[in-house]
Protein backbone atom coordinates (compact mmCIF):
# COMPACT_ATOMS: atom_id res chain seq x y z
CA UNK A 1 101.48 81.35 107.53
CA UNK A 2 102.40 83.78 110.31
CA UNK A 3 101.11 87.52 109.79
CA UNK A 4 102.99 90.07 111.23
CA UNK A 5 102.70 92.95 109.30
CA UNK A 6 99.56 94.74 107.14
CA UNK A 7 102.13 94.26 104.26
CA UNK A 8 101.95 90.62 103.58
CA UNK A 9 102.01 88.93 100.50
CA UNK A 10 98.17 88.20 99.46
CA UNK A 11 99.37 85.43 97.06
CA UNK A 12 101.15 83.48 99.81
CA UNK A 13 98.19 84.10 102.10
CA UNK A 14 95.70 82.67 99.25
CA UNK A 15 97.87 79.31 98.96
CA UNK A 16 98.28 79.09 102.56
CA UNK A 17 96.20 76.15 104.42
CA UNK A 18 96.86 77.89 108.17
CA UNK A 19 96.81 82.08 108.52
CA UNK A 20 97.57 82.81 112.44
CA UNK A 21 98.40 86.86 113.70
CA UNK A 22 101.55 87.12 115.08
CA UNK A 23 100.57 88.24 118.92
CA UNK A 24 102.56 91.41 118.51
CA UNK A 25 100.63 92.80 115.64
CA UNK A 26 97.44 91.72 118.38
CA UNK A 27 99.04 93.56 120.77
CA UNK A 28 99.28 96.76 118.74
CA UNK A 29 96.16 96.17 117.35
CA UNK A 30 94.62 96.27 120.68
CA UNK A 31 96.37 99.14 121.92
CA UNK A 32 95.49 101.43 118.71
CA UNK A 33 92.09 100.30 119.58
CA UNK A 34 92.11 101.70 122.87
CA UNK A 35 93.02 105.56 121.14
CA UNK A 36 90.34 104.48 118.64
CA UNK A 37 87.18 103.94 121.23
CA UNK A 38 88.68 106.82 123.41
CA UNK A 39 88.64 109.39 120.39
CA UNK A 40 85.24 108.24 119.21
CA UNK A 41 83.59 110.24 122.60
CA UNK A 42 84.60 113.54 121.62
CA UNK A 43 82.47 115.04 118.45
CA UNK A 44 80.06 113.16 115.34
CA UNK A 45 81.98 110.36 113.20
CA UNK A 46 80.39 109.04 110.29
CA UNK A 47 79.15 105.98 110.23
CA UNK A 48 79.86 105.50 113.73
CA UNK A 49 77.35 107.99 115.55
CA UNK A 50 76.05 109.57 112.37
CA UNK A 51 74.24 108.16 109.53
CA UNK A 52 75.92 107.48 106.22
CA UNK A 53 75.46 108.86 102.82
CA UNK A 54 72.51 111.82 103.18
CA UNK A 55 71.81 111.00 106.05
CA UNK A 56 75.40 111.87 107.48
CA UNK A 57 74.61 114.68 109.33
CA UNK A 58 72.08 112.86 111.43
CA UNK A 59 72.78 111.71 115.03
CA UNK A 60 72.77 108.08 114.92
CA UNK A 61 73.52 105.75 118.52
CA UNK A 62 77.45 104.54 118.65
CA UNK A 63 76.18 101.71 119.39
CA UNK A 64 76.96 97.67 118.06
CA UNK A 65 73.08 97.64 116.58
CA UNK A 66 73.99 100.56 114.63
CA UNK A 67 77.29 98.73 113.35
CA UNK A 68 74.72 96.11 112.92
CA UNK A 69 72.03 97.90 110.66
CA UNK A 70 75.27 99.27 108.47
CA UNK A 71 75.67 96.13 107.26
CA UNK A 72 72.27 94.28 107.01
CA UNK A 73 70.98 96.85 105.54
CA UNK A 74 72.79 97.58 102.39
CA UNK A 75 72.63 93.81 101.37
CA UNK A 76 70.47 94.53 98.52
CA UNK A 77 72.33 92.34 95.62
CA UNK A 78 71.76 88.70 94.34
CA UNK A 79 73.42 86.38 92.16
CA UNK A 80 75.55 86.00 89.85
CA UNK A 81 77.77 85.48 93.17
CA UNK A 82 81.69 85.46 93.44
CA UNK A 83 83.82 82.34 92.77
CA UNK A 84 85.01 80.91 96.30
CA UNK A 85 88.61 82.02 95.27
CA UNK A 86 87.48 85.87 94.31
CA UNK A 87 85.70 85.67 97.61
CA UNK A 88 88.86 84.26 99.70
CA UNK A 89 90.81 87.55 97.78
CA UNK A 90 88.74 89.93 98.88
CA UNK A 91 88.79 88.35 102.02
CA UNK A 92 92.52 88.68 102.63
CA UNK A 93 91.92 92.33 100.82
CA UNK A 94 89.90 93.21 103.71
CA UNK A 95 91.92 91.70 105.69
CA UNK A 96 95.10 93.38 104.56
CA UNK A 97 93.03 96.91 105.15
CA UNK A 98 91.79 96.08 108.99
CA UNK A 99 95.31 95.30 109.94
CA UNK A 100 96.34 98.92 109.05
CA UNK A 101 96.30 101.12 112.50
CA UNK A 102 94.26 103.80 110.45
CA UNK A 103 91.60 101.45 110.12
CA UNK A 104 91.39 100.78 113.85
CA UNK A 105 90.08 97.10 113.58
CA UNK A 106 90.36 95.59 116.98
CA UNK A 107 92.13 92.47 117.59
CA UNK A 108 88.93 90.34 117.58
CA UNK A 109 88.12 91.37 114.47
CA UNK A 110 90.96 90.37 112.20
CA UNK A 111 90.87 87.08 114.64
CA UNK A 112 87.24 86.50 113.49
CA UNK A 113 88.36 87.42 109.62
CA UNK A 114 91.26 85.23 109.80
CA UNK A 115 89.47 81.89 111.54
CA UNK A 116 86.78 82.11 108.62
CA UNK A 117 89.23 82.31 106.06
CA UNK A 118 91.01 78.92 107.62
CA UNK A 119 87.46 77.52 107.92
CA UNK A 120 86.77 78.25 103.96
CA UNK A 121 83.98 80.40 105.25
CA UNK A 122 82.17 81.46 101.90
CA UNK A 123 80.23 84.75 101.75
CA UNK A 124 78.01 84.91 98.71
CA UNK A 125 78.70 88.23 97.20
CA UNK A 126 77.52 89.94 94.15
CA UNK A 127 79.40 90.81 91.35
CA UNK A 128 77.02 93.26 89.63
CA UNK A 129 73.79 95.72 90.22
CA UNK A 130 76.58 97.80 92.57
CA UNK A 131 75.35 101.21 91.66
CA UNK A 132 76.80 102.83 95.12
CA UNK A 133 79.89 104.85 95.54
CA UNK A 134 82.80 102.79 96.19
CA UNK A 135 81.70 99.24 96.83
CA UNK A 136 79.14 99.39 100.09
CA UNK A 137 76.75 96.66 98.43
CA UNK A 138 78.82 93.75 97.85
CA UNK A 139 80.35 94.86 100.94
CA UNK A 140 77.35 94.40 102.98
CA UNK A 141 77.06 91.30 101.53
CA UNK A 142 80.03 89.53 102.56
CA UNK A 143 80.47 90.59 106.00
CA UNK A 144 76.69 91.01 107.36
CA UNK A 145 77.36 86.64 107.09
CA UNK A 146 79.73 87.26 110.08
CA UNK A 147 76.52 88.50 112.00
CA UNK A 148 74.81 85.26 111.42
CA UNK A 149 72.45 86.96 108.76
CA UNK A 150 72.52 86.76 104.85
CA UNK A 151 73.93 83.99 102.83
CA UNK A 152 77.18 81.85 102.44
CA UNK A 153 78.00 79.38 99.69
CA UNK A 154 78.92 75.85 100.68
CA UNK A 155 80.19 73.67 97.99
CA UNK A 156 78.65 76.16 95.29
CA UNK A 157 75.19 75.55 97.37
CA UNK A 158 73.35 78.82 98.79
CA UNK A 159 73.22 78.36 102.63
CA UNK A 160 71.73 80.29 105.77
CA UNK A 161 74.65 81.85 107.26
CA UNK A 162 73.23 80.95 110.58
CA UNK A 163 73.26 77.66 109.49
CA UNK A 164 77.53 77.56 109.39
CA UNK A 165 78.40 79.95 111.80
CA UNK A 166 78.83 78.74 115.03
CA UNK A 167 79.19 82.05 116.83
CA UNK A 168 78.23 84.91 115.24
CA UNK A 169 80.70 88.50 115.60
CA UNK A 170 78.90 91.23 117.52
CA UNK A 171 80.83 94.36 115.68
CA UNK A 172 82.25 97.26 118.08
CA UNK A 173 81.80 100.68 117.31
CA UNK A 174 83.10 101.79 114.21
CA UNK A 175 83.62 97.97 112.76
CA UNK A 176 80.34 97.66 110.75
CA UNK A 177 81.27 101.28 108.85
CA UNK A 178 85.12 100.23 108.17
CA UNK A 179 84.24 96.99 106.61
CA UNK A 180 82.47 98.43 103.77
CA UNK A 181 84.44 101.14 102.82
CA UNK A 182 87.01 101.01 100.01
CA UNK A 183 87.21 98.74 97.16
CA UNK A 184 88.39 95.22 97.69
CA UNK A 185 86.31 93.71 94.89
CA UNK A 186 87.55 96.09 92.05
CA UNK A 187 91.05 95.10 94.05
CA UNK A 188 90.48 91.14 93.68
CA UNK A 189 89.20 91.22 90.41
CA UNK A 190 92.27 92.99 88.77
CA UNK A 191 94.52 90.81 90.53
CA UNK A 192 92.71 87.41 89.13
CA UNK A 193 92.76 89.26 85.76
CA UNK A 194 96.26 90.40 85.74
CA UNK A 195 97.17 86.40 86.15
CA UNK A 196 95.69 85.76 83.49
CA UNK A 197 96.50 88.80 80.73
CA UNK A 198 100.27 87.67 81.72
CA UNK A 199 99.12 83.99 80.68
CA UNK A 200 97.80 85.64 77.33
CA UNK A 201 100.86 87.48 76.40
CA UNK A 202 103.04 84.52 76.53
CA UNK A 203 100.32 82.23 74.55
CA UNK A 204 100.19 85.59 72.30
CA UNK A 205 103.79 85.50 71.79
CA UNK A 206 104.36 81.53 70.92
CA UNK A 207 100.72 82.16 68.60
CA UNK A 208 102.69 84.81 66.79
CA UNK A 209 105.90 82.81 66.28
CA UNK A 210 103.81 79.94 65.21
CA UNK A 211 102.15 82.02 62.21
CA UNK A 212 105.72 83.16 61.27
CA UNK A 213 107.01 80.06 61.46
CA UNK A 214 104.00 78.04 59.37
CA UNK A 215 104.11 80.89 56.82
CA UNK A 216 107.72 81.43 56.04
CA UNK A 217 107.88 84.92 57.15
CA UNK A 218 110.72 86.91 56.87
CA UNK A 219 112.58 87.20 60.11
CA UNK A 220 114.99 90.05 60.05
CA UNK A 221 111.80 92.52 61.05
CA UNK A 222 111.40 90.91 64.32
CA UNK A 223 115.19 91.86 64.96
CA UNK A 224 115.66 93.11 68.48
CA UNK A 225 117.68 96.36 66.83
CA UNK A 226 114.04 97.60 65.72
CA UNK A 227 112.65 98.16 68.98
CA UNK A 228 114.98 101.39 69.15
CA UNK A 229 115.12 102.19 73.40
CA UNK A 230 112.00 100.61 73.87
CA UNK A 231 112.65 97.98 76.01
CA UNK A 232 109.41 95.97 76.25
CA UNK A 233 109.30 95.63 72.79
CA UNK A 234 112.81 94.61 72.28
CA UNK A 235 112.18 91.77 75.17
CA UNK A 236 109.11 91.04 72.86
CA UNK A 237 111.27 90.94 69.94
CA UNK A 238 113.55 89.14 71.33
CA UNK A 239 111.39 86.15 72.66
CA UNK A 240 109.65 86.09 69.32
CA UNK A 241 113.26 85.29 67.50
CA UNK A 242 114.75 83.01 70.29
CA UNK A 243 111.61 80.91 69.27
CA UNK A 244 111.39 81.16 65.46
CA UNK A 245 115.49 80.79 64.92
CA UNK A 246 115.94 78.11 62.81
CA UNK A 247 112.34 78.61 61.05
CA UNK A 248 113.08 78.38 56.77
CA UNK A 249 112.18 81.25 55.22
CA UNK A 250 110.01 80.71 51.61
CA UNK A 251 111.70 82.61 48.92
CA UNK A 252 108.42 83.84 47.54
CA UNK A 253 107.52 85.82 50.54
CA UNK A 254 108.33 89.29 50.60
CA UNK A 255 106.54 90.60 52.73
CA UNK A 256 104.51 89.35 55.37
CA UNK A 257 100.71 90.23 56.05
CA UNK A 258 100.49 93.02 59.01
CA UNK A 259 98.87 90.62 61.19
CA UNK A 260 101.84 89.33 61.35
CA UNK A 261 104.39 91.70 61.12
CA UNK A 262 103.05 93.62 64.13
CA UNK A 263 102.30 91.18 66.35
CA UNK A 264 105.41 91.61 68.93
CA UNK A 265 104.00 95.97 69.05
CA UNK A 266 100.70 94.74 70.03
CA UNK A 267 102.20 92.40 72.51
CA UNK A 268 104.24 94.83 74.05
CA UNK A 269 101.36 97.38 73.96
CA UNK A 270 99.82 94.49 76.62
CA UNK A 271 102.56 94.03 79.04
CA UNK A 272 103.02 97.29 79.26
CA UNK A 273 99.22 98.63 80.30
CA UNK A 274 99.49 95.18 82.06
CA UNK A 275 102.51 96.55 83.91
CA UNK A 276 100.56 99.74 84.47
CA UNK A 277 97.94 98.60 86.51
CA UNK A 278 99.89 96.13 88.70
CA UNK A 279 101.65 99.04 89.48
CA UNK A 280 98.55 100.88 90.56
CA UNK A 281 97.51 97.59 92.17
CA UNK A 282 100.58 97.85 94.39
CA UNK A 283 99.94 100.73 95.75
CA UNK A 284 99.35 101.44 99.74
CA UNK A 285 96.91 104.13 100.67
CA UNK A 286 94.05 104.32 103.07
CA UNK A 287 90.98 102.92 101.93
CA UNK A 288 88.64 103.31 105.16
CA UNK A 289 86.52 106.30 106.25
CA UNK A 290 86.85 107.70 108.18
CA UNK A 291 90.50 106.65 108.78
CA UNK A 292 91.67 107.33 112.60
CA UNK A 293 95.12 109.56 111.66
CA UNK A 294 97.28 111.27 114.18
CA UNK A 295 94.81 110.89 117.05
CA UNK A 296 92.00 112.22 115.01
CA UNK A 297 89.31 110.89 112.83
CA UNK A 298 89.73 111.90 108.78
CA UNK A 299 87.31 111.46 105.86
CA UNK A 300 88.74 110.21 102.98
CA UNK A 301 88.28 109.77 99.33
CA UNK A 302 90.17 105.51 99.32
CA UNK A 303 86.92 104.26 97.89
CA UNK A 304 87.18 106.12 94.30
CA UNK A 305 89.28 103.58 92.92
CA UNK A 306 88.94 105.28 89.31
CA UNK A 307 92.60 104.67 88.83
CA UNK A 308 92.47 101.16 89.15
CA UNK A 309 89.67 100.76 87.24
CA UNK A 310 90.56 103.16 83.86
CA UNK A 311 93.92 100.42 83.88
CA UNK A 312 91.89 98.19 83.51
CA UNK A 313 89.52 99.74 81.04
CA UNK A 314 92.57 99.90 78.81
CA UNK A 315 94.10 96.33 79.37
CA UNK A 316 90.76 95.46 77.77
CA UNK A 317 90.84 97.86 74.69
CA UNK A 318 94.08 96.24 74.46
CA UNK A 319 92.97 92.83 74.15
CA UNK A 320 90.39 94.16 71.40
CA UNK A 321 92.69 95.04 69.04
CA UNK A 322 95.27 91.80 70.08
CA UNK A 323 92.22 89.67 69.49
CA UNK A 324 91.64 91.47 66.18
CA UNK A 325 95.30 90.42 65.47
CA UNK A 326 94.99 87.03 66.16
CA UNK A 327 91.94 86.13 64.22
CA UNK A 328 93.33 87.61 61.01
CA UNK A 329 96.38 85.89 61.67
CA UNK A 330 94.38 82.91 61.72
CA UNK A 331 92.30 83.68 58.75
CA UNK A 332 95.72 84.37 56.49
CA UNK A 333 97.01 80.55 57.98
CA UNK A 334 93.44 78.93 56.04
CA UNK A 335 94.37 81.21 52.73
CA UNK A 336 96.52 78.64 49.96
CA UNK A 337 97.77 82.60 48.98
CA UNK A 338 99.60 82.94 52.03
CA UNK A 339 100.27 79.54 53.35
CA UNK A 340 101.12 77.30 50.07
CA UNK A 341 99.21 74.87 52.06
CA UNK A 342 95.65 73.34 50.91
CA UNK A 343 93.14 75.66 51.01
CA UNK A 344 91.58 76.18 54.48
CA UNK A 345 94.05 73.29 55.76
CA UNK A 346 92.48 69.96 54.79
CA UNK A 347 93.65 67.48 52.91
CA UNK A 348 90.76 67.49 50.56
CA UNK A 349 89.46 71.29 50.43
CA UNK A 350 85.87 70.90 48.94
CA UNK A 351 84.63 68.06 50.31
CA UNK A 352 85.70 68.77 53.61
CA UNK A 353 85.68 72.17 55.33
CA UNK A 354 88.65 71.68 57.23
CA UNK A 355 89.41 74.82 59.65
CA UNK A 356 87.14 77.24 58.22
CA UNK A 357 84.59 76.55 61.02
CA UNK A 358 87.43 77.18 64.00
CA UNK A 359 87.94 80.83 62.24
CA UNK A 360 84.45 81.39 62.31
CA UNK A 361 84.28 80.11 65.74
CA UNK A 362 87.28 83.17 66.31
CA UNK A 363 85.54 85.55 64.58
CA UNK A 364 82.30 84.86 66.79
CA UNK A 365 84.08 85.58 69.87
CA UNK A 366 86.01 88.68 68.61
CA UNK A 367 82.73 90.02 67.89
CA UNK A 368 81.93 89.42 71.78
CA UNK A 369 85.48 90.96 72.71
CA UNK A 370 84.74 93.72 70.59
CA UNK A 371 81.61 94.76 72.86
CA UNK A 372 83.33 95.08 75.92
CA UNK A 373 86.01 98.09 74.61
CA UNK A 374 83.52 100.61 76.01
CA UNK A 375 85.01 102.22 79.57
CA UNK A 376 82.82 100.24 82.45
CA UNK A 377 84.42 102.71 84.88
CA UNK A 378 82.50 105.25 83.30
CA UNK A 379 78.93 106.32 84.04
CA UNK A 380 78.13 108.37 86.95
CA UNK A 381 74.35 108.79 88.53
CA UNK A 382 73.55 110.67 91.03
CA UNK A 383 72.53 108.65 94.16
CA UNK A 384 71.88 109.11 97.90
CA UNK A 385 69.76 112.90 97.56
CA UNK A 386 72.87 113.76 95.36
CA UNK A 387 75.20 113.31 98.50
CA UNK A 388 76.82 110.75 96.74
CA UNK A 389 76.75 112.17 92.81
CA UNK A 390 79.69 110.25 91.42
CA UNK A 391 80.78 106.57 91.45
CA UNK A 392 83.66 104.51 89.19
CA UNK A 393 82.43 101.28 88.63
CA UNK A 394 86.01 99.54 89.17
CA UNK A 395 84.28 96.69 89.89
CA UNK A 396 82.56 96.54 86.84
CA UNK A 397 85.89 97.09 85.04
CA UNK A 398 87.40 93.91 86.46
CA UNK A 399 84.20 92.13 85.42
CA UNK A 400 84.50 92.94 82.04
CA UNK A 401 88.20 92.73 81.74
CA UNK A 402 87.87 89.21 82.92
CA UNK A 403 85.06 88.20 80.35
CA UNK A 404 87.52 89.79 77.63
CA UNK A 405 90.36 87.49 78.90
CA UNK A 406 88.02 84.53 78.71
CA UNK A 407 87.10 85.49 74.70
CA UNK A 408 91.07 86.30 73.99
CA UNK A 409 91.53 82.69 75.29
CA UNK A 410 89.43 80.85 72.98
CA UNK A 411 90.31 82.98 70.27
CA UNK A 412 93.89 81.81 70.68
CA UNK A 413 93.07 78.56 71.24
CA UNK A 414 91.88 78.70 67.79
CA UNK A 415 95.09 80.39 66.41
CA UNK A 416 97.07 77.45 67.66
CA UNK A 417 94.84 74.60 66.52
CA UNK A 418 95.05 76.19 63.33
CA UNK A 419 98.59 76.72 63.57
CA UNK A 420 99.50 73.03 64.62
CA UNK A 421 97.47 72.10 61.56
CA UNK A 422 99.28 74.03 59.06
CA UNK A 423 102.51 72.37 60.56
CA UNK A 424 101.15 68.98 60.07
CA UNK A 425 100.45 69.87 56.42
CA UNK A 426 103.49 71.39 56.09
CA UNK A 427 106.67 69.64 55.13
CA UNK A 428 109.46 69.68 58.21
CA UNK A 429 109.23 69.92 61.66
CA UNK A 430 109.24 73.84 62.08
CA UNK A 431 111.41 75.83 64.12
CA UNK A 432 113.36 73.86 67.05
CA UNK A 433 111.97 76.11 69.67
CA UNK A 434 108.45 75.37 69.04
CA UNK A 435 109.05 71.70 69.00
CA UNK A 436 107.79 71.13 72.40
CA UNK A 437 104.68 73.55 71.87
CA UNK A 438 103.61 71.58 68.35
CA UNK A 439 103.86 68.53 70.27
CA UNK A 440 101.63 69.54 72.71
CA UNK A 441 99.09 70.87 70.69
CA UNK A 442 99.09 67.67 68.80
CA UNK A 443 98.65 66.08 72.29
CA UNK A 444 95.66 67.77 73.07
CA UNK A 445 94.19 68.39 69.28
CA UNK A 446 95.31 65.66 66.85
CA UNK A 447 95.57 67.01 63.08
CA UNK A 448 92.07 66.88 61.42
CA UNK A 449 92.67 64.09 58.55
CA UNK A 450 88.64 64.73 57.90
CA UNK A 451 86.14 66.78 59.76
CA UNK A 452 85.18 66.30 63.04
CA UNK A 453 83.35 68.23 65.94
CA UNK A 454 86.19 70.49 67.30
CA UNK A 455 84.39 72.47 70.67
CA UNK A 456 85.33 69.62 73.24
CA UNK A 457 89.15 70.07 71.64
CA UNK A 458 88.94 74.21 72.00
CA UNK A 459 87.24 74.09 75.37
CA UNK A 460 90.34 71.33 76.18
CA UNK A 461 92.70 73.12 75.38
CA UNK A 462 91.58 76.36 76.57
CA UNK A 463 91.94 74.75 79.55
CA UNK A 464 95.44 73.87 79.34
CA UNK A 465 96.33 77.35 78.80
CA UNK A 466 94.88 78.70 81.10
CA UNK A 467 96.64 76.07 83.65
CA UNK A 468 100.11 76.25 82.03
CA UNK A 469 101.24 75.75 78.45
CA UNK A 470 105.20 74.42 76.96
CA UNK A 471 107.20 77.57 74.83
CA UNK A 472 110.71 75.29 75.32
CA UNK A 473 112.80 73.33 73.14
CA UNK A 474 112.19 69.67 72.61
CA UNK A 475 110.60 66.95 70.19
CA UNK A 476 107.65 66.70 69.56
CA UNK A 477 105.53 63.47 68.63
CA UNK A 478 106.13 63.00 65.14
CA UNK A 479 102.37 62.79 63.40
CA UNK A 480 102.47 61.79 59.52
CA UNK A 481 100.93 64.51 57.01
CA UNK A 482 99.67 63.83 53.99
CA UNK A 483 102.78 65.60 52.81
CA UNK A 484 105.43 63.94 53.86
């Protein structure tokens, strides 16, 4: 894949096996790097002839050694490292930032970046104990490996970084400061997460129309009418009915539990915050500083990314209370009242305990999702002599909206076991467009005719969603209940 502009797509670069610089973008790399070293004589920069942080008012040598010591000496993390795919993000984040004139990357340095990303060059970089503004730790981290110093990770294995670099990068003035400024890592982790909250509103959505469907719910509340002008809701509403037409009704159900009934509002609630921060994600704005701007040099504020991480903050409060709707969802599909299926779905309720467990299982990791609601962008200290007296922890944001997506997918995982089960108990073959879906669930979690261990199933098929999951039409494998 051929780079010619800052503005290329970070999801083709991440698939791509070859990344090459189209020579033009060299060339004007090189020549904006020419006004770069020629402004840098004329008064104090940070981080290039000063120190950083307090120390920024002291004369420092623009020299390489001082580019040097930016980096080496901020390294002060340790594990739990990045994935190899967070890392190759961030990478191409970085990336994406040094090929912006402002930054004034020369052309050897976005050469160096983009050979170690074709090598699968592996920085180990830490994804907590970041208590500096913006994110110079982690930072330091991943980039002091392209001196030759630190640590890499090769095949999950912690390795020398002078051990798999051949030729270490000898940073020009200015280089060491710009590649720890902004924040890629609060950056890569929304992205991952943002993959997979989408994932979780579509398993949300066929979840939902599962309970309706198993129960008998009445359908004319899901009509699309009811979402007034709000149009993410009506494209929830909508989805839910394409998928539950055909479902039978039971006569004795009036009303549906809430659970159910407002499960397409808290779905939209998601996709819309969801929407919200890829938005902010999108965005283009400096992240360096200083930044090199109409022939001068400009401190700037690209590292606060509080934005980015308050969206995320509140794609995991969302979550909460989705997860909170799922698991009681789940609880009314075990309950004879609601189901008119045997009590917690076994064919023999007392002897066996059917899919009690599972909803236990839910509850435990609601409980865990629950935890995480507070703000991680939150909680400012002053650091650095009180030069640098406020951070957002983006970062940790991402972290923790990640661990929330992992809970919400094992708590739906257990909605749709226990769904599946209440079909096979259930007489008919359910609504036509969840065929395909009850087939596959079957697939991967056969009806429980008697108890059995059910954690290698969950972890299974939490697997499967996460890598892709069936919402079509189609037939599914027809598996005998005990009532038909």
């Amino acid at each position: 894949m051929r780079l010619s502009t800052k503005d290329f797509a970070l999801d083709s670069a991440f698939e791509a096996g070859l990344l090459e610089i189209d020579p033009a973008l060299l060339a004007r790399l090189g020549e904006n790097r020419a006004r770069v070293l020629a402004a840098l004589t004329e008064r104090p920069v940070y981080g290039v002839n000063t120190g950083m942080g307090r120390l920024a008012g002291v004369a420092s040598p623009a020299s390489s050694a001082h580019q040097r010591n930016l980096l080496i000496g901020r390294a002060v993390g340790g594990p739990p490292w990045l994935s190899a795919e967070e890392v190759r993000w961030l990478l191409l984040v970085r990336l994406r930032d040094l090929l912006a004139p402002e930054a004034g990357a020369s052309p050897e340095l976005v050469t160096f970046v983009v050979d170690r990303l074709n090598e699968g060059f592996t920085p180990a970089v830490p994804r907590t104990g970041l208590g500096s503004a913006g994110e110079i730790i982690p930072l330091a981290h991943a980039f002091q490996t392209f001196l030759g110093v630190g640590t890499v990770l090769v095949d999950g294995v912690e390795t020398p970084a002078s051990e798999v670099l051949a030729k270490p990068y000898e940073p020009g003035l200015k280089e060491g400061a710009t590649l720890i400024q902004g924040s890629p890592l609060a950056e890569t982790l929304a992205a991952f997460a943002l993959t997979e909250v989408r994932g979780l509103v579509d398993l949300q959505t066929l979840a939902a129309a599962i309970a309706i469907d198993v129960l008998g719910a009445p359908r004319a509340v899901y009509r699309p009418s009811l979402a007034g002008d709000d149009q993410v809701l009506r494209s929830v509403l909508l989805e839910v009915s394409g998928l539950i037409q055909g479902s039978v009704e039971r006569p004795e159900v009036v009303q549906a539990p809430v659970s159910v009934r407002v499960a397409p509002r808290a779905i939209a609630h998601l996709t819309r915050v969801a929407a919200e921060l890829d938005e902010v994600l999108g965005r283009s704005a400096p992240t360096d500083s200083p930044v090199f701007l109409d022939g001068e040099f400009v401190s700037t504020a690209g590292f606060h990314a509080v934005e980015l991480g308050l969206r995320m903050d509140a794609v995991t409060a969302t979550l909460v209370h989705l997860g909170e709707v799922s698991v009681q969802r789940t609880h009314r599909l075990l309950d004879e009242r609601f189901s008119g299926l045997p009590a917690q779905l076994t064919p023999a309720p007392g002897p066996q305990a059917g899919l009690v467990p599972l909803h236990k299982r839910a509850v435990g990791e609601l409980h865990a999702l629950r935890r995480l609601a507070a703000p991680a962008t939150l909680g400012s200290v002053d650091t650095s002599a009180g030069q640098e007296d406020v951070q957002a922890f983006a970062w940790a944001a991402g972290n923790q909206l990640r661990d929330a997506c992992a809970r919400m997918f094992a708590i739906t995982a257990c909605e749709l076991i226990t769904g599946s089960q209440a079909r096979w108990l259930a007489s008919g073959d359910g609504a036509p467009g969840l065929r395909a879906a009850y087939g596959r669930l079957r697939e991967l979690v056969p009806p429980v005719e008697v108890d059995r261990s059910l954690g290698p199933e969950v972890a299974a098929l939490v697997s499967a969603l996460r890598n892709g999951f069936p919402r079509g039409t189609g037939s599914p494998a027809r598996v005998e209940s005990p009532s038909a």
